[in-house]
Structures are given as structure tokens and as C-alpha cells.
Protein backbone atom coordinates (compact mmCIF):
# COMPACT_ATOMS: atom_id res chain seq x y z
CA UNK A 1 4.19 12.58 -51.41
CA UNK A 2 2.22 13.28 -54.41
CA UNK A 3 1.22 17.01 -55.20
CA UNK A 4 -2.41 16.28 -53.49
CA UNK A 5 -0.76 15.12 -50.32
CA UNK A 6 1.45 18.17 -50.75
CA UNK A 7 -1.58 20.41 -50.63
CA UNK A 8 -3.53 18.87 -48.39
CA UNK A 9 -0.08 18.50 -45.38
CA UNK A 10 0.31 22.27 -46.26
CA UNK A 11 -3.53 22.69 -45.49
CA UNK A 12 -2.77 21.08 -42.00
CA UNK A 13 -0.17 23.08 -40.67
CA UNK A 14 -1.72 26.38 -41.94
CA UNK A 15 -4.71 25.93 -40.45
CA UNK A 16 -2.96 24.46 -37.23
CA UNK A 17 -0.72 27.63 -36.87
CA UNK A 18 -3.48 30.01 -37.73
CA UNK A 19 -5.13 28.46 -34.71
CA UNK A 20 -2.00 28.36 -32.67
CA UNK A 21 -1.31 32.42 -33.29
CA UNK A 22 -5.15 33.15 -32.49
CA UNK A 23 -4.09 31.34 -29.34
CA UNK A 24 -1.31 33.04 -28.80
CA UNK A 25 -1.41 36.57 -29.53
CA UNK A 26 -4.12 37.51 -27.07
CA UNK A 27 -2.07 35.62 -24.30
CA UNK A 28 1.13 37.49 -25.53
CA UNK A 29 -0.86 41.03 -25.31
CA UNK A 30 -1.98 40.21 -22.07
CA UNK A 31 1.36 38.90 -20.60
CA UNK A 32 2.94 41.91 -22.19
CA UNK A 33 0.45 44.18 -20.33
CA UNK A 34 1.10 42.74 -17.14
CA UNK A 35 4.68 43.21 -16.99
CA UNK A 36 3.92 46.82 -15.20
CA UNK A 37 2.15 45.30 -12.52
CA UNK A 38 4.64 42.14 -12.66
CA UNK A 39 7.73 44.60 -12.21
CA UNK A 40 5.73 45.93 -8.96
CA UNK A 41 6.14 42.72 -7.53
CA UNK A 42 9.62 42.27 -8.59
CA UNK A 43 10.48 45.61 -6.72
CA UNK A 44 8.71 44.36 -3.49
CA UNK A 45 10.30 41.68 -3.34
CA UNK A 46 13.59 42.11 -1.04
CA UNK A 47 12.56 45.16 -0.24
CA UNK A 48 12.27 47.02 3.16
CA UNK A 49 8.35 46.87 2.61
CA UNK A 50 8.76 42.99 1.70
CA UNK A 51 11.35 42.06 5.09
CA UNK A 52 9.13 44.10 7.13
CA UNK A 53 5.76 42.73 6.30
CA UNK A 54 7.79 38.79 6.18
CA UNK A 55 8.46 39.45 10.08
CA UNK A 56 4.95 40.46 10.60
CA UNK A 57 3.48 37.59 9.31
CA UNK A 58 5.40 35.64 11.15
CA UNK A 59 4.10 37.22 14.30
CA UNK A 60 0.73 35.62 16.24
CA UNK A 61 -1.61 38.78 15.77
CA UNK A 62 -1.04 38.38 11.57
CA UNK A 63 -4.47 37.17 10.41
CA UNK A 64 -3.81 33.79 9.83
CA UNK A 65 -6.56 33.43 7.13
CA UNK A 66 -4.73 36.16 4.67
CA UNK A 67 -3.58 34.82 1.60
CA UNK A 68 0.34 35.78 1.64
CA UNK A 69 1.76 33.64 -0.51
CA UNK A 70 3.52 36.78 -2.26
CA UNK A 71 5.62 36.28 0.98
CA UNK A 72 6.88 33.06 0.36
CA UNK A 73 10.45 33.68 -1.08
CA UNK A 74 10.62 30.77 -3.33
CA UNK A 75 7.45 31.59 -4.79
CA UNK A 76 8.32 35.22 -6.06
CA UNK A 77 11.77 34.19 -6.81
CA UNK A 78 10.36 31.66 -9.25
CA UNK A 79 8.00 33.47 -10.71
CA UNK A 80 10.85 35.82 -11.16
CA UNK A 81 13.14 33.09 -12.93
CA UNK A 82 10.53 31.77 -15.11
CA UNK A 83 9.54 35.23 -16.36
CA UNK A 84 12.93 35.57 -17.22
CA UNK A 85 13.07 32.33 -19.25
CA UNK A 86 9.87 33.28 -20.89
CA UNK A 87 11.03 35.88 -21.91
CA UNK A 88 14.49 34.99 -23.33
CA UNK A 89 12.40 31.49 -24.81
CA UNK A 90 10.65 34.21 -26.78
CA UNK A 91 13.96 35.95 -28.02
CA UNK A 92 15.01 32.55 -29.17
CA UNK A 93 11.83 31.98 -31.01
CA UNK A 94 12.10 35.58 -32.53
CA UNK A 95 15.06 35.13 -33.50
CA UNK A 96 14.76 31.62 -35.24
CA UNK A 97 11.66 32.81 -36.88
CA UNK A 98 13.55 35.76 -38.52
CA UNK A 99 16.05 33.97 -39.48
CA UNK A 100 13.65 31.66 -41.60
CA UNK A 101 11.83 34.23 -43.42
């Protein structure tokens, strides 16, 4: 690759992880903002509060139009695991980044 080439690949990914980090970093501030509200959920869930309100929607005067998918184990417990992997993903990234300063 002649110095030209050079420039101009260097050009590419600059200007490809500027846009990726503009991307990014509002995403990050907002995901790290909603970790308060995110660690409410994580506390419902197996909760009193959570077992009680799972046996009353399984009961026939629950509103059967009421979005509950919050009582869904599988779906909290997921969202649980992959906030967990997002967040040690991003240690790993962290960390490799610092590493290749």
C-alpha cells in the first residue's frame, strides 16, 4: 500500500469510528441512566410483590387486556442475563482498548 492508500485507509476508519462513537455514546448515556430504573425491575422480580401479582394474573378477574409481560419469568430473567453480558462485553472492550493505547 503506497503512502496515498495509507492516508486515504486511515481516512476510512477515522471517519467510520467517529461515526460509530457519535452512535454510541448517546446510547451508552442512556443505557447507563436507565440502570436505576432497570435495578427496580431486577428487585421485583422474585419478590413477594412479583409472586403475588404472578398468582393474580393468573386468576379470571385479572384484566386480560393488561400488558404483563414483566410477569413472564423468562422474559425478566433474560433481560437480566443479557444486561449482565452487556455489561461485562463492555469490561472486555474497556479493557482491550486500554490495553492498546
Amino acid at each position: 500500500m503506497n503512502r496515498y492508500e495509507k492516508i486515504s485507509h486511515m481516512e476510512v476508519i477515522l471517519d467510520n469510528h467517529q461515526q460509530l462513537l457519535d452512535q454510541f455514546l448517546p446510547l451508552l448515556e442512556a443505557f447507563s441512566e436507565h440502570q436505576k430504573e432497570y435495578r427496580q425491575l431486577a428487585k421485583y422480580y422474585g419478590s413477594n410483590q412479583f409472586i403475588k401479582d404472578y398468582d393474580a394474573a393468573n386468576s379470571p378477574s385479572f384484566p386480560r387486556d393488561l400488558k404483563c409481560g414483566v410477569l413472564s419469568e423468562d422474559t425478566v430473567y433474560n433481560l437480566l442475563v443479557e444486561n449482565r453480558q452487556a455489561a461485562l462485553r463492555m469490561l472486555e472492550i474497556a479493557s482491550d482498548i486500554l490495553k492498546h493505547e
